[in-house]
Each structure stands twice: as C-alpha cells, then as structure tokens.
PDB file of N, CA and C in Angstrom:
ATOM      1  N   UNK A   1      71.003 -16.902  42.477  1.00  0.00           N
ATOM      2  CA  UNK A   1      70.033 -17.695  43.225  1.00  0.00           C
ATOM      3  C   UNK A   1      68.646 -17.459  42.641  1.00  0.00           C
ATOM      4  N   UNK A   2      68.053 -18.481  42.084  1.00  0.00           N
ATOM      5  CA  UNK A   2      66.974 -18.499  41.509  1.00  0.00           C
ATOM      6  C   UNK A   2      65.427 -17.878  42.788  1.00  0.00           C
ATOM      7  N   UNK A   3      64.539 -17.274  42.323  1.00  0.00           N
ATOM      8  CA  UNK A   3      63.597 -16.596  42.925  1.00  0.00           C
ATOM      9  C   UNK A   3      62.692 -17.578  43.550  1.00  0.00           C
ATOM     10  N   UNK A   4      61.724 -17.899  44.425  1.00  0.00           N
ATOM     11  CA  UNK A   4      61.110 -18.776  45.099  1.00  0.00           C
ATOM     12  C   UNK A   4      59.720 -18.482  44.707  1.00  0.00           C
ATOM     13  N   UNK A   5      59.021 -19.900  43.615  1.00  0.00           N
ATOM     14  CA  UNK A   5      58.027 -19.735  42.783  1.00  0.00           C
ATOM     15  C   UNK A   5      57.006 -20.191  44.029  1.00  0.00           C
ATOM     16  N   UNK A   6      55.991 -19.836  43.293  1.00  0.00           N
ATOM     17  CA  UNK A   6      54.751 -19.424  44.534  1.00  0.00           C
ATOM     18  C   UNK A   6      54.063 -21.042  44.548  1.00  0.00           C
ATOM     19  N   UNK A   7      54.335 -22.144  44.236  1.00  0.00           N
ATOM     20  CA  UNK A   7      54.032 -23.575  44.334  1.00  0.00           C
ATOM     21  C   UNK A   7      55.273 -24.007  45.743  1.00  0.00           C
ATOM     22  N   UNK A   8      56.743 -23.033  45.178  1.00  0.00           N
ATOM     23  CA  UNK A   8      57.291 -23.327  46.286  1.00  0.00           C
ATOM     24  C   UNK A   8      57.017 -22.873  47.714  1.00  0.00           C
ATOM     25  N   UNK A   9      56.719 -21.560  47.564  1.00  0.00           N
ATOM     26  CA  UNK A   9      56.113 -20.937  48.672  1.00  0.00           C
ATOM     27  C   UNK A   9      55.054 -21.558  49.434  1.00  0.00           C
ATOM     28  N   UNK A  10      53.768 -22.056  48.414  1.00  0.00           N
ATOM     29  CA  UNK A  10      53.083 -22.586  49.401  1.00  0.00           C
ATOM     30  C   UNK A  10      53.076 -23.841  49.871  1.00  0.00           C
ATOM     31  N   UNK A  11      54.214 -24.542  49.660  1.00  0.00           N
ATOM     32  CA  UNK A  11      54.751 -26.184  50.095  1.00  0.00           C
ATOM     33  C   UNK A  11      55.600 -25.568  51.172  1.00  0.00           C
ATOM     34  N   UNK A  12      56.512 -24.833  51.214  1.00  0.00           N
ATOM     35  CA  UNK A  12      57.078 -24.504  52.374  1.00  0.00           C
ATOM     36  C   UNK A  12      56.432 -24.475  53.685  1.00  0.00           C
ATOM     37  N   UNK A  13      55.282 -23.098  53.475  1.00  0.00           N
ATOM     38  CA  UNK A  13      54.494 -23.004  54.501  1.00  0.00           C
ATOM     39  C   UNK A  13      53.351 -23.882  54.868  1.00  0.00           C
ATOM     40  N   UNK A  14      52.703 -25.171  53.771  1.00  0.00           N
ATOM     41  CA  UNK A  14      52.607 -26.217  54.428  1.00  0.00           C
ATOM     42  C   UNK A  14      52.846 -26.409  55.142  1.00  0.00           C
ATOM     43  N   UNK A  15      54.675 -27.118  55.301  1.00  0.00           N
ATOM     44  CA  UNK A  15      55.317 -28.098  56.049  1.00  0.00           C
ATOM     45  C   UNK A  15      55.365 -27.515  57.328  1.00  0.00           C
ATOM     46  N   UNK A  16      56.006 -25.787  56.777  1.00  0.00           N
ATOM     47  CA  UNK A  16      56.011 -24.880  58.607  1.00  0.00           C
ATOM     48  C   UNK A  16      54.686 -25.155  59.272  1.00  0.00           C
ATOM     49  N   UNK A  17      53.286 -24.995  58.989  1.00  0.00           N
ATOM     50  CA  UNK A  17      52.016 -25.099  59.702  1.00  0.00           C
ATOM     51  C   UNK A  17      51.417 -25.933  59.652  1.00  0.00           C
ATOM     52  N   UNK A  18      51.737 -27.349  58.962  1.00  0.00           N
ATOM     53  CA  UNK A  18      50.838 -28.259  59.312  1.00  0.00           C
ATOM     54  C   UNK A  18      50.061 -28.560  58.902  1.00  0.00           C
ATOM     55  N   UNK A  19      49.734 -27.783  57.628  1.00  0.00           N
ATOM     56  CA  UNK A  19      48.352 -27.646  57.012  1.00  0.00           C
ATOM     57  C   UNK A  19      48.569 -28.387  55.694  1.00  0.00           C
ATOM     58  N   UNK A  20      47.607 -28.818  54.715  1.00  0.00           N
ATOM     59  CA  UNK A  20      47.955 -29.078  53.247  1.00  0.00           C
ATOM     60  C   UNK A  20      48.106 -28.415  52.534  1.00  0.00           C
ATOM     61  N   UNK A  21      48.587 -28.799  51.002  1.00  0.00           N
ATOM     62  CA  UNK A  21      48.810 -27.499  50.538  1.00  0.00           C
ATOM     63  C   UNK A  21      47.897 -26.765  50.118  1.00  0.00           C
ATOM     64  N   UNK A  22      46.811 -27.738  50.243  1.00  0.00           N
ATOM     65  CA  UNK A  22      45.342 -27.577  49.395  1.00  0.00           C
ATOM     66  C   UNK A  22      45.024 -25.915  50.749  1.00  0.00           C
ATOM     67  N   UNK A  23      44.895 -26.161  51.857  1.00  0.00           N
ATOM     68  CA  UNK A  23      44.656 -25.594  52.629  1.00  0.00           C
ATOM     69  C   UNK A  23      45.454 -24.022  52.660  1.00  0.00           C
ATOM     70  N   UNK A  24      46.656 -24.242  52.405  1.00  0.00           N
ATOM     71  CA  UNK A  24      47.582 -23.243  52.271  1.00  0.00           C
ATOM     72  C   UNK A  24      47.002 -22.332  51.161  1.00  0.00           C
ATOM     73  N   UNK A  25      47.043 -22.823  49.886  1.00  0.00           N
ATOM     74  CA  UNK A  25      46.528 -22.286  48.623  1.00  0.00           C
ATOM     75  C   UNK A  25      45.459 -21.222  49.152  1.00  0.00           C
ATOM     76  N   UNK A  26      44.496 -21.967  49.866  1.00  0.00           N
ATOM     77  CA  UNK A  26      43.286 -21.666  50.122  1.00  0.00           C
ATOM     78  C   UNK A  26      43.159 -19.948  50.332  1.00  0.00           C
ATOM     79  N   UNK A  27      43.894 -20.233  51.911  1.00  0.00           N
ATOM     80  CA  UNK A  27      44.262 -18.984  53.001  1.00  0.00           C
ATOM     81  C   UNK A  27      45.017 -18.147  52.346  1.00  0.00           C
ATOM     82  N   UNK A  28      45.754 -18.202  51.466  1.00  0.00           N
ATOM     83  CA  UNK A  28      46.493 -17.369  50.935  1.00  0.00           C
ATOM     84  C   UNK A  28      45.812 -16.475  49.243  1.00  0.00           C
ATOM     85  N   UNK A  29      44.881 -17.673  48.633  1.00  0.00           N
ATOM     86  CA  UNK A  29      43.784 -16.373  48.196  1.00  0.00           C
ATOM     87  C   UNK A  29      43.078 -15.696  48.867  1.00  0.00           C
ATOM     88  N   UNK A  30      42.524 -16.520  49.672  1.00  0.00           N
ATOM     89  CA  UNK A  30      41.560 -15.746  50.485  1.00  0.00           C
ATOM     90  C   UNK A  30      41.891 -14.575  51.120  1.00  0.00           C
ATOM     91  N   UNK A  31      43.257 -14.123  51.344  1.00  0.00           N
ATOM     92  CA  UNK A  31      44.012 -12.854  52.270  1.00  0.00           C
ATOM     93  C   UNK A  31      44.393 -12.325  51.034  1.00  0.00           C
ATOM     94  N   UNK A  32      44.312 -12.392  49.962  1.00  0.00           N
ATOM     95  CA  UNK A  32      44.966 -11.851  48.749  1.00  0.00           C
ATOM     96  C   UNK A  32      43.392 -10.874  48.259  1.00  0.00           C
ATOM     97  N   UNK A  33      42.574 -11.837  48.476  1.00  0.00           N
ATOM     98  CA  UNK A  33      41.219 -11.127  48.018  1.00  0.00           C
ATOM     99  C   UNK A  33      40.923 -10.152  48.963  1.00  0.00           C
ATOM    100  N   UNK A  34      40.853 -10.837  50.595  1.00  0.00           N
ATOM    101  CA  UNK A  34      40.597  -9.602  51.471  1.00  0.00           C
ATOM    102  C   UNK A  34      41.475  -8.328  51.011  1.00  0.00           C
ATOM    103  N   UNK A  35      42.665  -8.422  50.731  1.00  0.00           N
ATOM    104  CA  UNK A  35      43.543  -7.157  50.686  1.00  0.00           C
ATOM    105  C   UNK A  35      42.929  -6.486  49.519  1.00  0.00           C
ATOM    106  N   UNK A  36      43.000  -7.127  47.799  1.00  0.00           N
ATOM    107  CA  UNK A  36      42.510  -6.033  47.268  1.00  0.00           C
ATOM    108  C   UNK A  36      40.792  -5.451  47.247  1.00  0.00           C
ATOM    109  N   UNK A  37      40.065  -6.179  48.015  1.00  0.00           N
ATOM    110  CA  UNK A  37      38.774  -5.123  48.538  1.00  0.00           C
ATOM    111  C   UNK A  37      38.935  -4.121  49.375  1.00  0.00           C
ATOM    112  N   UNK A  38      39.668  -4.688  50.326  1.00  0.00           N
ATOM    113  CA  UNK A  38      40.021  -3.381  51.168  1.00  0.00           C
ATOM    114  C   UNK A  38      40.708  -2.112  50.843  1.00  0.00           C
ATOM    115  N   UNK A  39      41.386  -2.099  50.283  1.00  0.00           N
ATOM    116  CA  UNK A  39      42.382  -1.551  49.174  1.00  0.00           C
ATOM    117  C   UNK A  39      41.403  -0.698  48.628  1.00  0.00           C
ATOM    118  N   UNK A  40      40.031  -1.440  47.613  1.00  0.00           N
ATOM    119  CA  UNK A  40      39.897  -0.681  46.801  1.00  0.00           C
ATOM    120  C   UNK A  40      38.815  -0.016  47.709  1.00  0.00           C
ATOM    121  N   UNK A  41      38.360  -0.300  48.809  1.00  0.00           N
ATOM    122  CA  UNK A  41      36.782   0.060  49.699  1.00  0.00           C
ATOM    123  C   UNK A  41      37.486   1.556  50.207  1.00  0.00           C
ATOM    124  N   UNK A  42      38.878   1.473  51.235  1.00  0.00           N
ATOM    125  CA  UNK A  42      39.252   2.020  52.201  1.00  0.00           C
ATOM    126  C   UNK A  42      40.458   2.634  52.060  1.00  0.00           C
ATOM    127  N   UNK A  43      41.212   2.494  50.902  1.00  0.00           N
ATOM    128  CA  UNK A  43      42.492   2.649  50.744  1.00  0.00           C
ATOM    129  C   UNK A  43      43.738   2.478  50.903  1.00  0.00           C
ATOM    130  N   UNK A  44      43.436   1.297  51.976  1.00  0.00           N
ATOM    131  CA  UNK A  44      44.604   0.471  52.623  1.00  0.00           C
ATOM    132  C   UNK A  44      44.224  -0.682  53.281  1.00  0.00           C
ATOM    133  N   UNK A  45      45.392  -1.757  53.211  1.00  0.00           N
ATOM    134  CA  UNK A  45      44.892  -3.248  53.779  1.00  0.00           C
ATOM    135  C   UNK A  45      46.319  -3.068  54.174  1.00  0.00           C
ATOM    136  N   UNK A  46      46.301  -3.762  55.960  1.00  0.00           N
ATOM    137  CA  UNK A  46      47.712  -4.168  56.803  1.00  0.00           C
ATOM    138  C   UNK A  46      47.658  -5.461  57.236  1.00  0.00           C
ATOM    139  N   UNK A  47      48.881  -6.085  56.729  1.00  0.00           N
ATOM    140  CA  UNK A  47      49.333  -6.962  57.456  1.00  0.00           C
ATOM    141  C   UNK A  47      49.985  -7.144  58.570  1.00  0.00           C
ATOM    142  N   UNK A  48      49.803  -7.056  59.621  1.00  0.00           N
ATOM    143  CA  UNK A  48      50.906  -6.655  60.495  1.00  0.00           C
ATOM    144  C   UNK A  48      52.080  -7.386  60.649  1.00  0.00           C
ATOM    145  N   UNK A  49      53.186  -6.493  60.705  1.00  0.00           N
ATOM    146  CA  UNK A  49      54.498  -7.702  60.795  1.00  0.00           C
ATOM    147  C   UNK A  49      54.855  -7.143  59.337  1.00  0.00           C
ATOM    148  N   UNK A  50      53.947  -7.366  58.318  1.00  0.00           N
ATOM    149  CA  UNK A  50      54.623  -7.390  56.801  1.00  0.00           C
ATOM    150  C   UNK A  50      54.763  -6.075  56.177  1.00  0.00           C
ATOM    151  N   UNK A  51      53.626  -5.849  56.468  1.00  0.00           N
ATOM    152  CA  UNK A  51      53.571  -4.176  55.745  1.00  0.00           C
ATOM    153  C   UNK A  51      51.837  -3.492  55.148  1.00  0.00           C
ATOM    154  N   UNK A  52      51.746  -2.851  54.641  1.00  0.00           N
ATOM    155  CA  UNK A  52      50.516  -2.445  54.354  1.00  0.00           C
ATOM    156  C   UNK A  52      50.514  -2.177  52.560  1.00  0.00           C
ATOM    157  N   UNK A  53      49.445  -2.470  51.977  1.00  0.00           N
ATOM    158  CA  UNK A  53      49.050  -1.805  50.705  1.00  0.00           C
ATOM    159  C   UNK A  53      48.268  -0.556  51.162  1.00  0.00           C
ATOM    160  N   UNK A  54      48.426   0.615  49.760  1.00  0.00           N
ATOM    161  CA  UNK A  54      48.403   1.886  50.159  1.00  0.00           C
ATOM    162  C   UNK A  54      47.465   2.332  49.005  1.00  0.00           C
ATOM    163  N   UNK A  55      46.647   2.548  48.530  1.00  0.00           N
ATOM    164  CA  UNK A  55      46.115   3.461  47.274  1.00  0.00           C
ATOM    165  C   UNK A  55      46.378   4.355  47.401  1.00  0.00           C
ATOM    166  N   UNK A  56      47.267   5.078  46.579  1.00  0.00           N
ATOM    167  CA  UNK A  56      47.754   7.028  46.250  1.00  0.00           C
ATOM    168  C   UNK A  56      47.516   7.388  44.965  1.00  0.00           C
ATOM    169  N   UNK A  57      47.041   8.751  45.011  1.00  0.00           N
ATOM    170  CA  UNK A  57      46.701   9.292  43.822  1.00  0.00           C
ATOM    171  C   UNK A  57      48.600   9.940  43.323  1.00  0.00           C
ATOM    172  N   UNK A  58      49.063   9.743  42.034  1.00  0.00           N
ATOM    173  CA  UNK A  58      50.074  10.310  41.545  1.00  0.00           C
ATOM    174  C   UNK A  58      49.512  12.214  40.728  1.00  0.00           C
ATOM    175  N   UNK A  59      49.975  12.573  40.970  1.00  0.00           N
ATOM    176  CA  UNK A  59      49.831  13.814  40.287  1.00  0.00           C
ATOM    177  C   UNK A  59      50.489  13.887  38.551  1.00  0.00           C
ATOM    178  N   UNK A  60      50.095  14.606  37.966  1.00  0.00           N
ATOM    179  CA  UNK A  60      50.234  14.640  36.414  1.00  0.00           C
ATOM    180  C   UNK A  60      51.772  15.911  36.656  1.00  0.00           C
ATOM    181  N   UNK A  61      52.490  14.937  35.494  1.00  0.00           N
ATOM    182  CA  UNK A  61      53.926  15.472  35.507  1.00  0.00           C
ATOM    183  C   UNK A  61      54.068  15.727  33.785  1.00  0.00           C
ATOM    184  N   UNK A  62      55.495  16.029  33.884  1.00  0.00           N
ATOM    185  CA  UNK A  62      56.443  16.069  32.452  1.00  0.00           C
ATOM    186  C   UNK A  62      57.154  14.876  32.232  1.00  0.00           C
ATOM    187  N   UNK A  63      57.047  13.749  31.371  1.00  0.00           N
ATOM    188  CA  UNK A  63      58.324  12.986  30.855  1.00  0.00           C
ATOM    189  C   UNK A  63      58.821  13.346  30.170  1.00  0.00           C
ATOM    190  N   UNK A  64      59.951  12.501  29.662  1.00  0.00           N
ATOM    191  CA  UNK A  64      60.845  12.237  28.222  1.00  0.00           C
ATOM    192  C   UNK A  64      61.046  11.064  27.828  1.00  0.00           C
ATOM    193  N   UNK A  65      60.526  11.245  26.527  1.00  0.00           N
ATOM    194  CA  UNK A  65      60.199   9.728  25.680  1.00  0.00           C
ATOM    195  C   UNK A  65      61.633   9.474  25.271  1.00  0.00           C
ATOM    196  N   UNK A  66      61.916   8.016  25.841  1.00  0.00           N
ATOM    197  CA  UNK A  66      63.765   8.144  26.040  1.00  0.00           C
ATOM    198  C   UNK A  66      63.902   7.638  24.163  1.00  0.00           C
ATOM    199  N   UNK A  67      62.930   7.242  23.871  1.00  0.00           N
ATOM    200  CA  UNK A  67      63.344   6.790  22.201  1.00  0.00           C
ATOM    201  C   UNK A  67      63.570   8.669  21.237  1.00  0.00           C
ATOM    202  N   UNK A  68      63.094   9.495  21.629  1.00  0.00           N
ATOM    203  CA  UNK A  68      62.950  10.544  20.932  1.00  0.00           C
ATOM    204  C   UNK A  68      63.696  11.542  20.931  1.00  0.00           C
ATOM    205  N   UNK A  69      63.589  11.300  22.808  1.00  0.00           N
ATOM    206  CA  UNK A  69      64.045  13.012  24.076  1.00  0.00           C
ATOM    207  C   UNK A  69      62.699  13.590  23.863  1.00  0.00           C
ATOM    208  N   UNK A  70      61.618  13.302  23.229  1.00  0.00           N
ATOM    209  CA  UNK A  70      60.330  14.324  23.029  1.00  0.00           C
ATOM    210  C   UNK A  70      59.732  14.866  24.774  1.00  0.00           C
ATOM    211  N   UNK A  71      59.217  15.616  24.862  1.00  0.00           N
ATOM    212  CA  UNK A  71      58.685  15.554  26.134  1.00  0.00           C
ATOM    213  C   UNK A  71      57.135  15.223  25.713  1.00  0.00           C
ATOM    214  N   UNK A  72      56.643  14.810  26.990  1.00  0.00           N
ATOM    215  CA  UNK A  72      55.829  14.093  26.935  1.00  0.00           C
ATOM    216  C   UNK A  72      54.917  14.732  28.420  1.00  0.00           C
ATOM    217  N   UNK A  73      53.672  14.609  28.505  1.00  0.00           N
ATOM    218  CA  UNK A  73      52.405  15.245  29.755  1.00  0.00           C
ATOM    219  C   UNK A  73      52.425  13.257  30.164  1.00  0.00           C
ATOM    220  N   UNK A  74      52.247  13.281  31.094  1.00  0.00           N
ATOM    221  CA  UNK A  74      52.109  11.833  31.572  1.00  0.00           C
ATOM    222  C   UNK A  74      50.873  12.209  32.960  1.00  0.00           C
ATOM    223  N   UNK A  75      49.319  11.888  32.524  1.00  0.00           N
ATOM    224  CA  UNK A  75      48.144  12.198  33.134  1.00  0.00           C
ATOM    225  C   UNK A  75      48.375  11.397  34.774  1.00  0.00           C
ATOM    226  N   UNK A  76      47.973  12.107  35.589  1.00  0.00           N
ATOM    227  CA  UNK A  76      47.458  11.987  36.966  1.00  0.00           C
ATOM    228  C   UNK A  76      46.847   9.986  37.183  1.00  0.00           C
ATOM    229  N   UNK A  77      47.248   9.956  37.761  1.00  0.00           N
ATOM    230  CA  UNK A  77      46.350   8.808  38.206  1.00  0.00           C
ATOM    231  C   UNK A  77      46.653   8.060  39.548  1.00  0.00           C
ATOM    232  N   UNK A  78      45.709   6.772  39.639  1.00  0.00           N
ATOM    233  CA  UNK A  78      46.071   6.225  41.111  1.00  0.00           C
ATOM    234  C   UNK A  78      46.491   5.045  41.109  1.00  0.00           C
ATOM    235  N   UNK A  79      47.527   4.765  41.816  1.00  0.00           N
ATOM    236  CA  UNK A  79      48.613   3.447  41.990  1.00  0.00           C
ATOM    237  C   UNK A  79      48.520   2.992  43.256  1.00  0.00           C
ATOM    238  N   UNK A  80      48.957   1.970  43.756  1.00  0.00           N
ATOM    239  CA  UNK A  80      49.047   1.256  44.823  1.00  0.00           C
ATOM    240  C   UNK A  80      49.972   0.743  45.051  1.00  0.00           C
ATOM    241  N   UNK A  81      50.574   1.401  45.833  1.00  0.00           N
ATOM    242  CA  UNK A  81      51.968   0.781  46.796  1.00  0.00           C
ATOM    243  C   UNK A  81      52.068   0.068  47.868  1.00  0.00           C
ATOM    244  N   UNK A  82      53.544  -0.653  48.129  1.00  0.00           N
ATOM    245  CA  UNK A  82      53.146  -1.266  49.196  1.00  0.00           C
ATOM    246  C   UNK A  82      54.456  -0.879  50.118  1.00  0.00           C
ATOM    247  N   UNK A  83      53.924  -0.770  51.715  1.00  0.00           N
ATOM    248  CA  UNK A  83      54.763  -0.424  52.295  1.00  0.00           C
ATOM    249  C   UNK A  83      55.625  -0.805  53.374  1.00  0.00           C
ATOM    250  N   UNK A  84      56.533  -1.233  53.255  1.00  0.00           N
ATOM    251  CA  UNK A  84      56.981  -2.325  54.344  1.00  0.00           C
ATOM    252  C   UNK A  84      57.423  -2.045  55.886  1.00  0.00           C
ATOM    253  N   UNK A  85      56.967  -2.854  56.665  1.00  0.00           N
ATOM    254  CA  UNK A  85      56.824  -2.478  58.018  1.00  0.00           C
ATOM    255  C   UNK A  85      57.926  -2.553  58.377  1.00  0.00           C
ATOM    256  N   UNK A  86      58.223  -1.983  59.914  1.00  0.00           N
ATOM    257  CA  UNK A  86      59.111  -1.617  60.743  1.00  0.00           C
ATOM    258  C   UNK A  86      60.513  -2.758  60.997  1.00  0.00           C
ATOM    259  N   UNK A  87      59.095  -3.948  61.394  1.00  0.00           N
ATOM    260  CA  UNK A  87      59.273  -5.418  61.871  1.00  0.00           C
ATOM    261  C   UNK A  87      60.168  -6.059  61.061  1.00  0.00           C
ATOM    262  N   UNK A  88      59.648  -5.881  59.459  1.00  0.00           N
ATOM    263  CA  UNK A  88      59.652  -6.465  58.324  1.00  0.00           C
ATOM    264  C   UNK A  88      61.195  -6.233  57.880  1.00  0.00           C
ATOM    265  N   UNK A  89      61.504  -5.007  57.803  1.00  0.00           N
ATOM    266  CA  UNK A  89      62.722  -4.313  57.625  1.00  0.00           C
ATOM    267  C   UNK A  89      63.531  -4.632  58.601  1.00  0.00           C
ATOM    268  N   UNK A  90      63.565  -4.276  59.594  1.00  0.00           N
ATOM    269  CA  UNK A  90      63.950  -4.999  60.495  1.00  0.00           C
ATOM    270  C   UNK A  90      65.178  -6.562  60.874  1.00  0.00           C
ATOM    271  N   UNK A  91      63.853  -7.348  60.044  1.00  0.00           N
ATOM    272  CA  UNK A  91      64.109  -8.548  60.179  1.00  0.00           C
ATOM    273  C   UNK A  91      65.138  -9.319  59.243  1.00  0.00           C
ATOM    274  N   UNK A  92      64.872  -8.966  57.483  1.00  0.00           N
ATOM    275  CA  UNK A  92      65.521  -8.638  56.996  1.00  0.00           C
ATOM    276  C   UNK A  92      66.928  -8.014  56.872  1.00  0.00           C
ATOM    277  N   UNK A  93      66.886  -6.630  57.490  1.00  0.00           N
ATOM    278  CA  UNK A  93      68.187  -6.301  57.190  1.00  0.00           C
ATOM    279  C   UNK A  93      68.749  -6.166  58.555  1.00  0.00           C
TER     280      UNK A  93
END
C-alpha cells in the first residue's frame, strides 16, 4: 500500500473541514512553523491528541564503522524526537 503524499493529505482534510485546500496548506505550515520555534525556544511543542516534539541532548558514545568493524567516538549532540501520545496510540492500535 502506497504511503499518503502530503498533496493527498491536504485534499483529504479539505473535504473533512470544509475548508480549501489553499486554506488547509495554509494552517498546516503555519502549525509546522509554530512547532519548530517552540521546539527550538522551549524544548518542546504538543499537540494534543497527537503527540509532542521533544529536543534531547544524546550523549557521546562508541560506534562501529560497519564497512571496516573500525571503532569509531561518535560526538554528543542534540536531536529531536517525537513522541506519541496516549490517545494517539491508542487509537491506532
């Protein structure tokens, strides 16, 4: 089953709300932008119902460079996850 491209997505939720798609497009950068400011201001943006983005710092580890087996220092840094709600899971499974 082929994946649901984001032109489809926002024609769907058109039709569910009523809105155009022009309108849809709209609201849906616009909550895309709110999230990553918040994100980067506060360290987290929630959707409720869906889930939350998270900024976490990863700590500096050991790899293995699978072309070699060499080991490898792989430096500290910060990623952003996302975490899915109660509701969300839920609903789904």
């Amino acid at each position: 089953m082929a994946k649901m491209t984001k032109s489809q997505l926002m024609t769907v939720v058109a039709e569910k709300s009523g809105l155009t798609k022009k309108e849809v497009v709209a609201v849906v950068e616009a909550i895309t932008a709110v999230a990553y400011k918040e994100v980067k201001k506060n360290g987290e943006f929630v959707l409720p119902g869906f889930g939350k983005m998270v900024k976490t710092k990863r700590k500096a580890r050991m790899g293995v460079n699978p072309a070699t087996g060499e080991k490898i220092k792989i430096a500290a840094k910060t990623v952003v996850k996302f975490r899915l709600a109660k509701a969300a899971k839920d609903a789904v499974l």
